[in-house]
C-alpha atoms as a PDB file:
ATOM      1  CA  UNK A   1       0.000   0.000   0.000  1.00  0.00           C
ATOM      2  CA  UNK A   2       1.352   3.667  -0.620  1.00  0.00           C
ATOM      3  CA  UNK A   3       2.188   5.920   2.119  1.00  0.00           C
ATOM      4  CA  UNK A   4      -0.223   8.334   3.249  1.00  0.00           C
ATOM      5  CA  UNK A   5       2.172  11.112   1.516  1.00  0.00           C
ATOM      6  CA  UNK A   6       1.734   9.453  -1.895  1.00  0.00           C
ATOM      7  CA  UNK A   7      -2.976  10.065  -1.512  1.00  0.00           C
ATOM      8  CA  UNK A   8      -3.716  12.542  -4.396  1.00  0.00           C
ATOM      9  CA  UNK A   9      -6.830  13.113  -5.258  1.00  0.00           C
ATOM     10  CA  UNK A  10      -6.387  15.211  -9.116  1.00  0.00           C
ATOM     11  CA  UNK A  11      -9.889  16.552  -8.440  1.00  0.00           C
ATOM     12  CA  UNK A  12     -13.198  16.498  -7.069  1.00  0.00           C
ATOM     13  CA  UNK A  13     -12.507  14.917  -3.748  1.00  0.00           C
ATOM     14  CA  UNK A  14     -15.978  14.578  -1.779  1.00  0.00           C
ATOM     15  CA  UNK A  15     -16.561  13.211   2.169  1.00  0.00           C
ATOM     16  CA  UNK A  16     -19.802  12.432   2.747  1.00  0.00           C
ATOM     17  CA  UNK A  17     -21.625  11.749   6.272  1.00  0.00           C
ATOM     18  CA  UNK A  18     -18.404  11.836   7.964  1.00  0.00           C
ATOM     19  CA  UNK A  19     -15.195  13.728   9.563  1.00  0.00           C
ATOM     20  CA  UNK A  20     -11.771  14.080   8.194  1.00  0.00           C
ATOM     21  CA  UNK A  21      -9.324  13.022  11.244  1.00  0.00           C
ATOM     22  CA  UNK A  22      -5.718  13.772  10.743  1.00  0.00           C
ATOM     23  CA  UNK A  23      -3.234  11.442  12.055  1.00  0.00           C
ATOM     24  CA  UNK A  24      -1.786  11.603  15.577  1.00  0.00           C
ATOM     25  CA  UNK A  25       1.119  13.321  16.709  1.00  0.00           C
ATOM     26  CA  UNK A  26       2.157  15.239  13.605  1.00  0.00           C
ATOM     27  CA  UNK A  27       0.862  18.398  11.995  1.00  0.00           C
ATOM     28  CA  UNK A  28      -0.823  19.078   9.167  1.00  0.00           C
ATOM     29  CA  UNK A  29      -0.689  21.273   6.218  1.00  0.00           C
ATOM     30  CA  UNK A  30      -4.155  21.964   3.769  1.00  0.00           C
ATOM     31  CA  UNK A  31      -3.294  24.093   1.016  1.00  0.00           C
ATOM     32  CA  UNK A  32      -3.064  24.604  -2.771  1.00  0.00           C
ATOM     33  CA  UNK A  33      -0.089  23.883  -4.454  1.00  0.00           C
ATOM     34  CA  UNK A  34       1.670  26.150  -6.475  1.00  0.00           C
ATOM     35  CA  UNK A  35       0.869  26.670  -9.697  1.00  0.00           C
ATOM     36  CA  UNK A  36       3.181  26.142 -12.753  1.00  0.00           C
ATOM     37  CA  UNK A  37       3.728  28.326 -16.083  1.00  0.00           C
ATOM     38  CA  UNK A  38       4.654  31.523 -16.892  1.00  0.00           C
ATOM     39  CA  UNK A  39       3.100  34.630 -15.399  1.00  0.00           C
ATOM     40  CA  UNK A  40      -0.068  31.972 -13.657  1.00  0.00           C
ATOM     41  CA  UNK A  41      -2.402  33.321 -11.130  1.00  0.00           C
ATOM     42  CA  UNK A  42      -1.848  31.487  -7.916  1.00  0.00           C
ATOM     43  CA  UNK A  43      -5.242  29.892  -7.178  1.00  0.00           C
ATOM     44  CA  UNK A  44      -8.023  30.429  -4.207  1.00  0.00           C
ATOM     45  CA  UNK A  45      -8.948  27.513  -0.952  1.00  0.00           C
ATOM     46  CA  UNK A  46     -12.478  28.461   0.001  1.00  0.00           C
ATOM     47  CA  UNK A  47     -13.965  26.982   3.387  1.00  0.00           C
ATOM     48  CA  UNK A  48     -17.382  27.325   3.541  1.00  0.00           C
ATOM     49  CA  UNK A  49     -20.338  26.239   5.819  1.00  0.00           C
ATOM     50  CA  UNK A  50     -23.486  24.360   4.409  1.00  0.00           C
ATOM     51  CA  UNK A  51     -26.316  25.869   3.345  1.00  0.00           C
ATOM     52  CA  UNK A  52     -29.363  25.978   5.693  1.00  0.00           C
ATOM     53  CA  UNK A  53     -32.928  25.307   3.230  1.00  0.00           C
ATOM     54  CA  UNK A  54     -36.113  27.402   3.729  1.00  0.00           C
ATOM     55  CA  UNK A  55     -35.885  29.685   6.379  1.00  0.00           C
ATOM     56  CA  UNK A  56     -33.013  28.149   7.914  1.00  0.00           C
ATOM     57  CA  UNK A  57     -29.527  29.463   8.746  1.00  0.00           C
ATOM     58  CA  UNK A  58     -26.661  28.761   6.500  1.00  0.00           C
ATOM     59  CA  UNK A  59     -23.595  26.571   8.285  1.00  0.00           C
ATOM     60  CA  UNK A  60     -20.580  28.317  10.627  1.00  0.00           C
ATOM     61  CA  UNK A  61     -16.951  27.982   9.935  1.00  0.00           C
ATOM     62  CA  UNK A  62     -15.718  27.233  13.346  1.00  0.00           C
ATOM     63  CA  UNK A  63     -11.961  27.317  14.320  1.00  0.00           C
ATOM     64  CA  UNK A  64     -10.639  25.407  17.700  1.00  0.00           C
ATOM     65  CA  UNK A  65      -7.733  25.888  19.421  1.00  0.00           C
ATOM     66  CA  UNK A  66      -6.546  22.986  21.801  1.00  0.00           C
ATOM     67  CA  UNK A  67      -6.218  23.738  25.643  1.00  0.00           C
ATOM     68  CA  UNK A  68      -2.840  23.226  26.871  1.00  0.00           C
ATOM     69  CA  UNK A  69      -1.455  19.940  28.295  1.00  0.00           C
ATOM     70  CA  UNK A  70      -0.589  18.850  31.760  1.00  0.00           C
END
């Protein structure tokens, strides 16, 4: 099996129903990579809440910060 480094998705990646859970002890990096050619726009990461139907109110974007350790 490949290493978790070697998971590329070209496009369209979709999680339904679920969480993503990044491994333990280690950090992690989300971003888009850098873009090749001459004179290229680097390109945009949007994070964006669900949208609520009817009357309802559209999703948060939520950020956490761990508490310390003891």
């Amino acid at each position: 099996m490949a290493s978790a480094s070697d998971f590329k998705v070209k496009q369209g990646l979709q999680v339904v129903g679920g969480d993503i859970n990044l491994g333990n002890a280690q950090n992690a990096v989300i971003q888009v990579d850098t873009v090749s050619g001459s004179n290229t726009a680097g390109k945009s990461l949007t994070i964006s809440g669900g949208e609520g139907t009817g009357s309802g109110a559209g999703g948060s974007i939520i950020f956490q910060t761990a508490d310390g350790g003891g």
